[in-house]
C-alpha atoms as a PDB file:
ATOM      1  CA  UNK A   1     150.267  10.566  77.325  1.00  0.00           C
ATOM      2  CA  UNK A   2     147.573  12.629  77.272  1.00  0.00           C
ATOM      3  CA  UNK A   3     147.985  16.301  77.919  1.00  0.00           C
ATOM      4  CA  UNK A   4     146.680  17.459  81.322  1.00  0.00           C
ATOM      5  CA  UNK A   5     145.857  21.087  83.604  1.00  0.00           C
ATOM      6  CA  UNK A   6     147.015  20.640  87.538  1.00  0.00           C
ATOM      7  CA  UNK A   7     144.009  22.984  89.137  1.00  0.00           C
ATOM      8  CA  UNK A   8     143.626  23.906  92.961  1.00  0.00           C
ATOM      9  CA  UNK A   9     141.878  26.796  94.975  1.00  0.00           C
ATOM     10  CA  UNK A  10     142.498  30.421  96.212  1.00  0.00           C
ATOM     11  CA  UNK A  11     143.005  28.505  99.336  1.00  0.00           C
ATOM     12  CA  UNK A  12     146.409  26.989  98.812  1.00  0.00           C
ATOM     13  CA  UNK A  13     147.782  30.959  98.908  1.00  0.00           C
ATOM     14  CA  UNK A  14     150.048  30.104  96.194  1.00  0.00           C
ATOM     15  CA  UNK A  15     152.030  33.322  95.437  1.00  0.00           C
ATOM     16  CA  UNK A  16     150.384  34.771  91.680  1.00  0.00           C
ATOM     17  CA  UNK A  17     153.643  34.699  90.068  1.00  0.00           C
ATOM     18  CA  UNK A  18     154.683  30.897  91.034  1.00  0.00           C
ATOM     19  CA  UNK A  19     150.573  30.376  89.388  1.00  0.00           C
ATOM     20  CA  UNK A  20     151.486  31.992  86.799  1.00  0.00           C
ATOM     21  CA  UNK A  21     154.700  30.429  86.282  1.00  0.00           C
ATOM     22  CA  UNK A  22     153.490  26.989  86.335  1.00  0.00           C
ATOM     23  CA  UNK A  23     150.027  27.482  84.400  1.00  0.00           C
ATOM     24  CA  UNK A  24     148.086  26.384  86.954  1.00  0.00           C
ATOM     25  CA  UNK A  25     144.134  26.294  87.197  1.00  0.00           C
ATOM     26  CA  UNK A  26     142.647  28.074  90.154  1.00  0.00           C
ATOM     27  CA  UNK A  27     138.721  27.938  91.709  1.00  0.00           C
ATOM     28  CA  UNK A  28     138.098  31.457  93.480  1.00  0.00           C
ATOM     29  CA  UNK A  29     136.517  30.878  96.525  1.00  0.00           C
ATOM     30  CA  UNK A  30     134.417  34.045  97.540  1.00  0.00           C
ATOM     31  CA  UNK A  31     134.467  36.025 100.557  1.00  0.00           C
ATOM     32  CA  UNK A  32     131.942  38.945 101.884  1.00  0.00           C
ATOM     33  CA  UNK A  33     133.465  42.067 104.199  1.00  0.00           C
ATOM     34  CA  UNK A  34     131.578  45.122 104.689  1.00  0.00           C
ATOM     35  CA  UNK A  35     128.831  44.327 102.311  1.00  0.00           C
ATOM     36  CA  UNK A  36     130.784  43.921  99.665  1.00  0.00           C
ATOM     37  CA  UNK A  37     132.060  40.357  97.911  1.00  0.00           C
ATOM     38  CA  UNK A  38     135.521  39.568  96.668  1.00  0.00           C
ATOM     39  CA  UNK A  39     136.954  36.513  94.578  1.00  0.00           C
ATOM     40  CA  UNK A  40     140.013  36.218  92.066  1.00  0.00           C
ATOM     41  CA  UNK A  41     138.634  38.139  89.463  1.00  0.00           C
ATOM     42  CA  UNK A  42     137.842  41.271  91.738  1.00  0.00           C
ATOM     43  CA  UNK A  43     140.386  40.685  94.856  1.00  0.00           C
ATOM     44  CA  UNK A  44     140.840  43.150  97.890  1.00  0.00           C
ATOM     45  CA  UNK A  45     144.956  43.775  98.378  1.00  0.00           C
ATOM     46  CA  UNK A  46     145.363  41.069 101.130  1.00  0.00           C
ATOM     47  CA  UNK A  47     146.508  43.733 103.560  1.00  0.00           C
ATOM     48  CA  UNK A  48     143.317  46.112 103.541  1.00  0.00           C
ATOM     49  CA  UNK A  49     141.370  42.575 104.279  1.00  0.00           C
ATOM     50  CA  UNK A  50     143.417  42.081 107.178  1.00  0.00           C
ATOM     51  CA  UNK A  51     143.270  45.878 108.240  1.00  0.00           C
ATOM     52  CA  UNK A  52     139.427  45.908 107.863  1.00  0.00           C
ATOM     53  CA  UNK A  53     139.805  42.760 110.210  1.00  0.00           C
ATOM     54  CA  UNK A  54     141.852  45.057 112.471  1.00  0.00           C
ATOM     55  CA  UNK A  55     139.370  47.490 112.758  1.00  0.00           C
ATOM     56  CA  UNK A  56     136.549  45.509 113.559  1.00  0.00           C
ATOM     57  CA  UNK A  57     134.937  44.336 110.360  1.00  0.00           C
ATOM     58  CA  UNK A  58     133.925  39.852 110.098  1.00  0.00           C
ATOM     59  CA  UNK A  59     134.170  38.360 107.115  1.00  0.00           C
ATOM     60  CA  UNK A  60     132.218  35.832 105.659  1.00  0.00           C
ATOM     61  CA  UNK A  61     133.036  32.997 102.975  1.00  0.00           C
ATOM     62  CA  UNK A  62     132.011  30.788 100.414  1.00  0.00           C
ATOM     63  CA  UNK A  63     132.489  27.259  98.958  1.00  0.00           C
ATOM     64  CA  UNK A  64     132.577  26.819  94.844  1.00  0.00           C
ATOM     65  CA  UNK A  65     129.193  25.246  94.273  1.00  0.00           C
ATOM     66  CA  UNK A  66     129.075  22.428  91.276  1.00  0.00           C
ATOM     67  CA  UNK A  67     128.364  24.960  88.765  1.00  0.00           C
ATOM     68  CA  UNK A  68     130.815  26.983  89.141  1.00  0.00           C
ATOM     69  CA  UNK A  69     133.184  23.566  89.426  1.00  0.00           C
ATOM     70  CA  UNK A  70     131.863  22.185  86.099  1.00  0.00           C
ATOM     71  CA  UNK A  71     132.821  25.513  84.123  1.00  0.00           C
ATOM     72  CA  UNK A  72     136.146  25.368  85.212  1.00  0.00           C
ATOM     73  CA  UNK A  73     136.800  21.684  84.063  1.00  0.00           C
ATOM     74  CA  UNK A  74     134.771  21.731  81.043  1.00  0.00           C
ATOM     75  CA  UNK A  75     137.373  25.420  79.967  1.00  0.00           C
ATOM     76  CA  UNK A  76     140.145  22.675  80.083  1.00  0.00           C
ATOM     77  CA  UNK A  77     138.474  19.573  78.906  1.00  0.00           C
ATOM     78  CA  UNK A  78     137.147  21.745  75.518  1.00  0.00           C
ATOM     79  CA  UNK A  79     141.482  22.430  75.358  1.00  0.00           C
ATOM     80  CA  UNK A  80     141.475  19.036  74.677  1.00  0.00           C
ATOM     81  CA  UNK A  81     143.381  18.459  78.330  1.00  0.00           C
ATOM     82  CA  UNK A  82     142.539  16.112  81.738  1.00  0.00           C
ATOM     83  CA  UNK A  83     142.289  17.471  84.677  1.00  0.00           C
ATOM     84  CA  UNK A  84     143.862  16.374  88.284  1.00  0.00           C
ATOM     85  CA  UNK A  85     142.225  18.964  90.704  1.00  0.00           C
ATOM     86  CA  UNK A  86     143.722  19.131  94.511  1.00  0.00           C
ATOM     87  CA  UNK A  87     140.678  20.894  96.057  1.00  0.00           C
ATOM     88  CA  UNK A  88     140.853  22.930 100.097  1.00  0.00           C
ATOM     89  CA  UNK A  89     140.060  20.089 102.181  1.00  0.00           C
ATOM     90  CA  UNK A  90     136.999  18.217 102.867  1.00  0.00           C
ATOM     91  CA  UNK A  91     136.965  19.116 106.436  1.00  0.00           C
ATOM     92  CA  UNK A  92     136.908  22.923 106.180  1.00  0.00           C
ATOM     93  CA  UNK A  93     134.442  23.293 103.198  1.00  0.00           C
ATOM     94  CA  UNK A  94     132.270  22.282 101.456  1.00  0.00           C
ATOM     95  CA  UNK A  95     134.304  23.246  97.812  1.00  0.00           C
ATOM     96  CA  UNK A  96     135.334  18.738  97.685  1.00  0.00           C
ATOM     97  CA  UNK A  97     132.117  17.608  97.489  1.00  0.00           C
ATOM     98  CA  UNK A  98     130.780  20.400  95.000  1.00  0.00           C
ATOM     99  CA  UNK A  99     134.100  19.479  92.425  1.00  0.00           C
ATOM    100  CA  UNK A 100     133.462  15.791  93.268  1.00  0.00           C
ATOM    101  CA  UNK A 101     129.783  16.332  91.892  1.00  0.00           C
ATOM    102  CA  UNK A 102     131.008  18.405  88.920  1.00  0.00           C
ATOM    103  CA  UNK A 103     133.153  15.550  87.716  1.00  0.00           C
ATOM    104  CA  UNK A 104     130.871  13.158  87.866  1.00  0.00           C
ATOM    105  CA  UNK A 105     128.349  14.971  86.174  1.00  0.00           C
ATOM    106  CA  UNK A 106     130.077  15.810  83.385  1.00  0.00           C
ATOM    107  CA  UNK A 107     131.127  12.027  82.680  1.00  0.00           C
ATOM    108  CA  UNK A 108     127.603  11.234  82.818  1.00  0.00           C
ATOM    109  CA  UNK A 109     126.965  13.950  80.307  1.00  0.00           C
ATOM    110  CA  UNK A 110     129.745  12.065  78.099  1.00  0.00           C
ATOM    111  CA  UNK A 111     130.046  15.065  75.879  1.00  0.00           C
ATOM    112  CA  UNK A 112     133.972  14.828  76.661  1.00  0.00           C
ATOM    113  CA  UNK A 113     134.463  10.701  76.361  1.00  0.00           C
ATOM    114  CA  UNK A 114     138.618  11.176  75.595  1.00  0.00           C
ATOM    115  CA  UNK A 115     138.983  13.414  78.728  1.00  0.00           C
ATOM    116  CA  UNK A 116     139.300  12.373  82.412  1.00  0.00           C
ATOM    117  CA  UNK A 117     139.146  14.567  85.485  1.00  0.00           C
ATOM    118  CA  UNK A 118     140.641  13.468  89.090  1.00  0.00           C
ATOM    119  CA  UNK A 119     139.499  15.402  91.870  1.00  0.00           C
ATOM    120  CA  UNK A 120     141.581  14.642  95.299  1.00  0.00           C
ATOM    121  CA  UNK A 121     140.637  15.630  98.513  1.00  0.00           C
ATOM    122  CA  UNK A 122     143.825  17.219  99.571  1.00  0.00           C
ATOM    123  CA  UNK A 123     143.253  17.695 103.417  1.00  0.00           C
ATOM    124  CA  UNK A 124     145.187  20.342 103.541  1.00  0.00           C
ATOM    125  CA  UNK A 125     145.017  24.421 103.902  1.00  0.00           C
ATOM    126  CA  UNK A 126     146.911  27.136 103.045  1.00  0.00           C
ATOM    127  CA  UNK A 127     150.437  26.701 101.784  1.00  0.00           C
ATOM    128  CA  UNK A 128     150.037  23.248 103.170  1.00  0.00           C
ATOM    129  CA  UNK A 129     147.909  22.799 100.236  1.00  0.00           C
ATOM    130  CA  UNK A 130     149.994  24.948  98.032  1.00  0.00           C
ATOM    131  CA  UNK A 131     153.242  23.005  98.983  1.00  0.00           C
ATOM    132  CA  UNK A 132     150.995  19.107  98.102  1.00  0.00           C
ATOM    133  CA  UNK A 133     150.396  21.337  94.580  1.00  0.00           C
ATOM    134  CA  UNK A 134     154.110  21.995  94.260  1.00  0.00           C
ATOM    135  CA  UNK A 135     155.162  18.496  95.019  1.00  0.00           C
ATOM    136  CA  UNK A 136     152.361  17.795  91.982  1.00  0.00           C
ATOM    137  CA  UNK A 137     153.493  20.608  89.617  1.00  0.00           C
ATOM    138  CA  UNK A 138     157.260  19.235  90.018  1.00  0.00           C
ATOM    139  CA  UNK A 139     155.854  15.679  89.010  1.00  0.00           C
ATOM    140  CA  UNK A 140     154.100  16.688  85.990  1.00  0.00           C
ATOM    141  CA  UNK A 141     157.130  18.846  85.026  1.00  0.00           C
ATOM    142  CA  UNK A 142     159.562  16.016  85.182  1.00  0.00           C
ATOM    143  CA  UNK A 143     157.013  13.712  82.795  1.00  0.00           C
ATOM    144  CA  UNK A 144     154.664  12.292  85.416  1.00  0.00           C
ATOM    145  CA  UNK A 145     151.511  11.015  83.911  1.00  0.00           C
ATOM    146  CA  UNK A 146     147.662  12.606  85.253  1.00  0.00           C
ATOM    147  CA  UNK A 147     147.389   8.936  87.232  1.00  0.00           C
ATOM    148  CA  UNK A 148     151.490   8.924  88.273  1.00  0.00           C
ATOM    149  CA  UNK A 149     151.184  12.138  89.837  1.00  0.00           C
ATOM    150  CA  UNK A 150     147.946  11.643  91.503  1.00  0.00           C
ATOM    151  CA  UNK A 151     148.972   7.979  92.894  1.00  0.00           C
ATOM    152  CA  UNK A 152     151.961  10.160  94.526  1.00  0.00           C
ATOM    153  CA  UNK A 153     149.662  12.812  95.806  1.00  0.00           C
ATOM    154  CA  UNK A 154     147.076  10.385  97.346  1.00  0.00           C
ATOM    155  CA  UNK A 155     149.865   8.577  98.566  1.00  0.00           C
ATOM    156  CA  UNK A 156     151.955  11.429 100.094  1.00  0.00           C
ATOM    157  CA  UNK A 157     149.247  13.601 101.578  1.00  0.00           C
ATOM    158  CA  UNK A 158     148.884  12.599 104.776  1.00  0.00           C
ATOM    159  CA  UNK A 159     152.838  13.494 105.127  1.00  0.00           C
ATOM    160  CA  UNK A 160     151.941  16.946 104.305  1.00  0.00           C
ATOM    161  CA  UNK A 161     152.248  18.432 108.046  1.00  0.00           C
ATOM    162  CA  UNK A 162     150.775  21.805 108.839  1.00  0.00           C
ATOM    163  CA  UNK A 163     151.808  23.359 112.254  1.00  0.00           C
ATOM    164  CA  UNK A 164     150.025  27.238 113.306  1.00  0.00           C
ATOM    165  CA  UNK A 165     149.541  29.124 115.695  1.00  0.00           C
ATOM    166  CA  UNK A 166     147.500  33.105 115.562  1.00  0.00           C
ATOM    167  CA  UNK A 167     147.510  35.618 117.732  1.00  0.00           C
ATOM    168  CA  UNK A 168     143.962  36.512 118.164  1.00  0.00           C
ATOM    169  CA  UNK A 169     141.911  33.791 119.877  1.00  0.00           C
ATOM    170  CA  UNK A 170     138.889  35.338 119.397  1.00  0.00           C
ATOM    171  CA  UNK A 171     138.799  34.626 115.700  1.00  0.00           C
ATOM    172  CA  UNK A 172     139.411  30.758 116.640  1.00  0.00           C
ATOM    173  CA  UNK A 173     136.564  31.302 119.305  1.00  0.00           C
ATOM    174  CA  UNK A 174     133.939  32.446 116.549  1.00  0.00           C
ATOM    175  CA  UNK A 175     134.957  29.239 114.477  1.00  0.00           C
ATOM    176  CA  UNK A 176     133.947  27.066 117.290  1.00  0.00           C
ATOM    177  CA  UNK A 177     137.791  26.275 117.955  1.00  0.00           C
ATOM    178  CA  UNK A 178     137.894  27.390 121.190  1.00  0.00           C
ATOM    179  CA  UNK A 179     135.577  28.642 123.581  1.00  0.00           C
ATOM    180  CA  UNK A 180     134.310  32.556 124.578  1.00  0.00           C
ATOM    181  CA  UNK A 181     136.021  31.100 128.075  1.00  0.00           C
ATOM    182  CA  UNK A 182     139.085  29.746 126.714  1.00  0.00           C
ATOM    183  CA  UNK A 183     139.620  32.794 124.549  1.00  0.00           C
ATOM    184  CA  UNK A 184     139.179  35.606 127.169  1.00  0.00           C
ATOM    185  CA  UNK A 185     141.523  33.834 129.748  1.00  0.00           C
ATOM    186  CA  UNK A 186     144.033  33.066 127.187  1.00  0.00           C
ATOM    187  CA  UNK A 187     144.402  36.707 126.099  1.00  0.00           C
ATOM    188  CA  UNK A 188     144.573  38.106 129.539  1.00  0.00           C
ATOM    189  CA  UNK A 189     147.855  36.082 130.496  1.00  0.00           C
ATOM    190  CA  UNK A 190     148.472  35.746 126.755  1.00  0.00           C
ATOM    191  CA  UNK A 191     148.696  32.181 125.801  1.00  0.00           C
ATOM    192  CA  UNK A 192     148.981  31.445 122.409  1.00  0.00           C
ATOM    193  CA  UNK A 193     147.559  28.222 121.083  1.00  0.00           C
ATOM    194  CA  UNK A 194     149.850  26.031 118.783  1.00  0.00           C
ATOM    195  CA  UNK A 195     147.365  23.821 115.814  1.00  0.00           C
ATOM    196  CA  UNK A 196     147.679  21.493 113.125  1.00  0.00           C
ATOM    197  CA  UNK A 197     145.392  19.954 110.528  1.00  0.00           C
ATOM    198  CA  UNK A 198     144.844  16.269 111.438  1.00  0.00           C
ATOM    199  CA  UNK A 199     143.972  13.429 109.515  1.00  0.00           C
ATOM    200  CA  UNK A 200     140.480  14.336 108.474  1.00  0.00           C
ATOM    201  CA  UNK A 201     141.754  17.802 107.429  1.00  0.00           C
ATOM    202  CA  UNK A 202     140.466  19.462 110.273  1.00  0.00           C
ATOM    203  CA  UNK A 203     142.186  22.194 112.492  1.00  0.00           C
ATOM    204  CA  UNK A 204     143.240  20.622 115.897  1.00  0.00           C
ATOM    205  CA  UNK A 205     145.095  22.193 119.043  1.00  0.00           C
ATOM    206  CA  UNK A 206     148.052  20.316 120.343  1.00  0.00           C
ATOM    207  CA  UNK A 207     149.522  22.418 122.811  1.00  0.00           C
ATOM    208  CA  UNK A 208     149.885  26.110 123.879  1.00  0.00           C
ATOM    209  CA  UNK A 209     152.482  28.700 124.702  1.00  0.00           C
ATOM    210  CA  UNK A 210     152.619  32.108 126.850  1.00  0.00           C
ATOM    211  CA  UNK A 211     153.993  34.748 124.690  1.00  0.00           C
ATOM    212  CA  UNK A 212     154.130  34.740 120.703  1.00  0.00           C
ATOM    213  CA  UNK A 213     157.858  34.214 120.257  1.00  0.00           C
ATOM    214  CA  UNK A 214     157.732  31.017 122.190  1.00  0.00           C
ATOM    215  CA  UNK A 215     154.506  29.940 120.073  1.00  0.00           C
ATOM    216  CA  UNK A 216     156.759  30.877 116.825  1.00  0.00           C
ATOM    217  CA  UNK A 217     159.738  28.516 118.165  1.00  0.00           C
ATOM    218  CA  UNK A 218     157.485  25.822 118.908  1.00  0.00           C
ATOM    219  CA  UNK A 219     156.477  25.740 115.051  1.00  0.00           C
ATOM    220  CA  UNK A 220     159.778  24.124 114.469  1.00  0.00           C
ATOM    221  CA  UNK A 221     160.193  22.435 117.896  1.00  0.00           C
ATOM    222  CA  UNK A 222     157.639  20.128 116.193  1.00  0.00           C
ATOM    223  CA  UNK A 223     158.898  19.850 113.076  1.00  0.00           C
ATOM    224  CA  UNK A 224     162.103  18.838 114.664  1.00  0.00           C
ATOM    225  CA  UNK A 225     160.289  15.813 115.308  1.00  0.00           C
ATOM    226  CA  UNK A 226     158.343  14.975 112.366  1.00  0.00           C
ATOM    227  CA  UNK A 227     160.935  15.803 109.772  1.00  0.00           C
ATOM    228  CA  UNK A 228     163.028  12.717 110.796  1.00  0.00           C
ATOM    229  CA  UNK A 229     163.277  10.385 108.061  1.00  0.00           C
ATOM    230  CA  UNK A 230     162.153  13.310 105.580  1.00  0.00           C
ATOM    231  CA  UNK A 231     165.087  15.187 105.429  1.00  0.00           C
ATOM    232  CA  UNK A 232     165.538  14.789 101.639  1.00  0.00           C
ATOM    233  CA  UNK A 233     161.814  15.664 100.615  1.00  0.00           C
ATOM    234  CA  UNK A 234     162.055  18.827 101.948  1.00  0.00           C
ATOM    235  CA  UNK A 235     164.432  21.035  99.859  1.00  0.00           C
ATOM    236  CA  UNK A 236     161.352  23.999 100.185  1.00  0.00           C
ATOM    237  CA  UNK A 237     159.491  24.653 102.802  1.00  0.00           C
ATOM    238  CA  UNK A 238     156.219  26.845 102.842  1.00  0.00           C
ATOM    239  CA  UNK A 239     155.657  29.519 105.007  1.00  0.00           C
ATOM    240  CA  UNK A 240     152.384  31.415 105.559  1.00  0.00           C
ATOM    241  CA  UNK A 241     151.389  34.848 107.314  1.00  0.00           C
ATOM    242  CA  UNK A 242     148.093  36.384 108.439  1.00  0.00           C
ATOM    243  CA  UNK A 243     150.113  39.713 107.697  1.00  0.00           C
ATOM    244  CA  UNK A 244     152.929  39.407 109.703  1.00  0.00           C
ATOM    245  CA  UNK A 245     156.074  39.103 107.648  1.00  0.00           C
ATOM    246  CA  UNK A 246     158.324  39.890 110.362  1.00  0.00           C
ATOM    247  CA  UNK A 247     157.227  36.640 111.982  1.00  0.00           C
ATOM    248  CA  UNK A 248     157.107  34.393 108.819  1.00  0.00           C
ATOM    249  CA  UNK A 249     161.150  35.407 108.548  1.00  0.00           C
ATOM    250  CA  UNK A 250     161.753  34.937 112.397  1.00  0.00           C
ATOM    251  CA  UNK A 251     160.492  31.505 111.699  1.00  0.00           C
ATOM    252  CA  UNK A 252     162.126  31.115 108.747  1.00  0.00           C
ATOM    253  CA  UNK A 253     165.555  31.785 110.191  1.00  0.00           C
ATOM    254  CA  UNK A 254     164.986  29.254 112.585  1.00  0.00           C
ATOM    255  CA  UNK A 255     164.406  26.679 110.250  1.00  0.00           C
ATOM    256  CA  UNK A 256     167.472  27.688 108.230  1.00  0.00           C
ATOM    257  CA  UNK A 257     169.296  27.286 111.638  1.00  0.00           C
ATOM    258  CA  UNK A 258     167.930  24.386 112.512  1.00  0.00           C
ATOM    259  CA  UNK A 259     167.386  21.905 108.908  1.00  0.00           C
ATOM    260  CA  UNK A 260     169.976  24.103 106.850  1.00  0.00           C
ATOM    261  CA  UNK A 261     167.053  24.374 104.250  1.00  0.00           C
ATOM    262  CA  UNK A 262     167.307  27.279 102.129  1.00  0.00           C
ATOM    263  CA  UNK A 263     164.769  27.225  99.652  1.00  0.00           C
ATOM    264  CA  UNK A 264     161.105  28.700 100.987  1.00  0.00           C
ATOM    265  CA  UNK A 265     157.688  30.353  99.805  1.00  0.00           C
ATOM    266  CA  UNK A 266     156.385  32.786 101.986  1.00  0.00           C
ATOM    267  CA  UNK A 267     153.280  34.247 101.024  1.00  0.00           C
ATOM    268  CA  UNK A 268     150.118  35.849 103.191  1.00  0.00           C
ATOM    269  CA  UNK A 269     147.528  33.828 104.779  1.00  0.00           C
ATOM    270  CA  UNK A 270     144.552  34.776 101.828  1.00  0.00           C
ATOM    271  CA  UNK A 271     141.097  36.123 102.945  1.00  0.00           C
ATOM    272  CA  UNK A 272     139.222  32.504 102.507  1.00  0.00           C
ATOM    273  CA  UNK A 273     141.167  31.455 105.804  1.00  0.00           C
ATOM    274  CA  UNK A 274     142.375  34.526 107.079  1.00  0.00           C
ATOM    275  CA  UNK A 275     138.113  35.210 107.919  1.00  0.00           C
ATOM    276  CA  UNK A 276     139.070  32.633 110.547  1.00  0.00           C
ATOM    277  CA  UNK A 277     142.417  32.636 111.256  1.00  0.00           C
ATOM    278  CA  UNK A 278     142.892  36.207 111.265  1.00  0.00           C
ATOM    279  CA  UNK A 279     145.683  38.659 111.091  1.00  0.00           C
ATOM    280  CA  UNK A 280     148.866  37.392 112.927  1.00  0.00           C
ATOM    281  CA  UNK A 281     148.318  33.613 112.236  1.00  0.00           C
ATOM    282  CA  UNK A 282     151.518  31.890 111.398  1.00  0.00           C
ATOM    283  CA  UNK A 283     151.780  28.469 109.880  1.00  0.00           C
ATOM    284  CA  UNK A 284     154.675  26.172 108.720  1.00  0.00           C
ATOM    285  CA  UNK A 285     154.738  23.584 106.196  1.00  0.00           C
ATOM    286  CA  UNK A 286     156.738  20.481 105.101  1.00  0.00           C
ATOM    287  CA  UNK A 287     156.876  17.059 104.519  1.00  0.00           C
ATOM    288  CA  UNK A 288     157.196  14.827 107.538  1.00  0.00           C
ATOM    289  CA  UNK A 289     156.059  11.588 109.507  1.00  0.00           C
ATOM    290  CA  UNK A 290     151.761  11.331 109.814  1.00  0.00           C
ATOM    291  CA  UNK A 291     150.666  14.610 111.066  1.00  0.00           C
END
């Protein structure tokens, strides 16, 4: 079996140490606040991005381009190693396609005719990513082949549910979520809206909630309902926070209440979503029934 490098994005918010830990690849997505631009190699501490968001300042982002791609598979491929890359999904950037291009290119270029590279659209954002990496990274760490484990993830990855909710509609309303309407009415009587990422990896609302507690229960009121028949594949759940910790464990209590699961990553929200979610966003992630 040949040797082989699991690689995602700063987008799946895996915490550094878990990266780390399990030698993982990352792409740096970039992201521009206050004239000045940020990626892996020369990050912004997570919480001054979300107090510049605060206090008034709008971030901006980038995909990975093909260029940028091909350098980071050709580093593993010249280690003599395949790659199986779970990119930030299709249907929030463009970062896919570029990788998708990458790959290709570089078994045109046949300079590397031993080596393969997979690149899977992973759908997913966030920990929801992070936790389809995990499920990949536990795989390849019990002897899973590069095609075994990528069978499994294209497989599995529509059972990777994301359920969010934020607490500042106007960052939803300058994605095009919502609109200016929608998010001035809902923060004078303070309605909260409650998302997911559907099938084509895109953020969706599905319901909304007065007050941010009830938003927060109604996390896990859904995954009541889509962990049935999952039970067993979900011995970790992810947890991620737009800088609001105190929330991420309120939620995570619940669940612990509720599932009696008590393994979890919590982690922040990073700056590649965050520009659009924005501080207080709140998301919960597990395996489950079709989002």
């Amino acid at each position: 079996m040949n040797p082989y490098v699991i690689m995602t994005d700063t987008t799946a918010d895996l915490p550094e140490s878990y990266i780390k830990e399990h030698e993982l690849a990352i792409l740096s997505l970039s992201y521009t606040i206050d004239g000045t631009t940020y990626d892996r190699e020369n990050p912004l501490d997570v919480r001054e991005f979300y107090a510049k968001m605060r206090g008034g300042s709008m971030p901006t982002t980038a995909q990975v381009n093909p260029e940028q791609a091909k350098e980071a598979f050709k580093a593993c491929l010249e280690q003599g190693k395949d790659v199986l890359y779970i990119a930030f999904s299709s249907g929030l950037s463009g970062t896919y396609g570029s990788a998708v291009i990458a790959a290709r290119e570089l078994e045109e270029d046949g300079e590397f005719p031993e080596r393969k590279v997979i690149v899977i659209d992973s759908l997913s954002a966030s920990l929801g990513e992070g936790l389809l990496v995990h499920k990949a990274v536990m795989l390849k760490e019990a002897g899973k082949s590069l095609d075994e484990v990528a069978d499994w993830v294209e497989q599995n990855k529509l059972h990777l549910c994301h359920n969010f909710t934020v607490d500042d509609l106007f960052h939803l309303h300058r994605g095009g979520r919502v609109s200016k309407a929608t998010a001035i009415l809902g923060t004078m009587i303070n309605i909260k809206p409650v998302l997911h990422v559907d099938d084509e990896g895109h953020l969706i609302a599905i319901g909304k909630c007065r007050g941010r507690k009830k938003s927060l229960s109604a996390l896990v009121d859904r995954m009541a309902e889509q962990i049935k028949g999952y039970e067993d594949q979900n011995d970790v759940v992810f947890i991620s926070h737009g800088d609001c910790e105190e929330d991420a464990e309120y939620v995570k209590k619940l669940v612990q209440e509720r599932f009696g699961v008590e393994k979890f990553i919590i982690n922040h929200v990073g700056p590649t979503i965050g520009a659009h979610s924005g501080p207080g966003t709140l998301a919960l992630f597990f395996m489950g029934n079709p989002r």
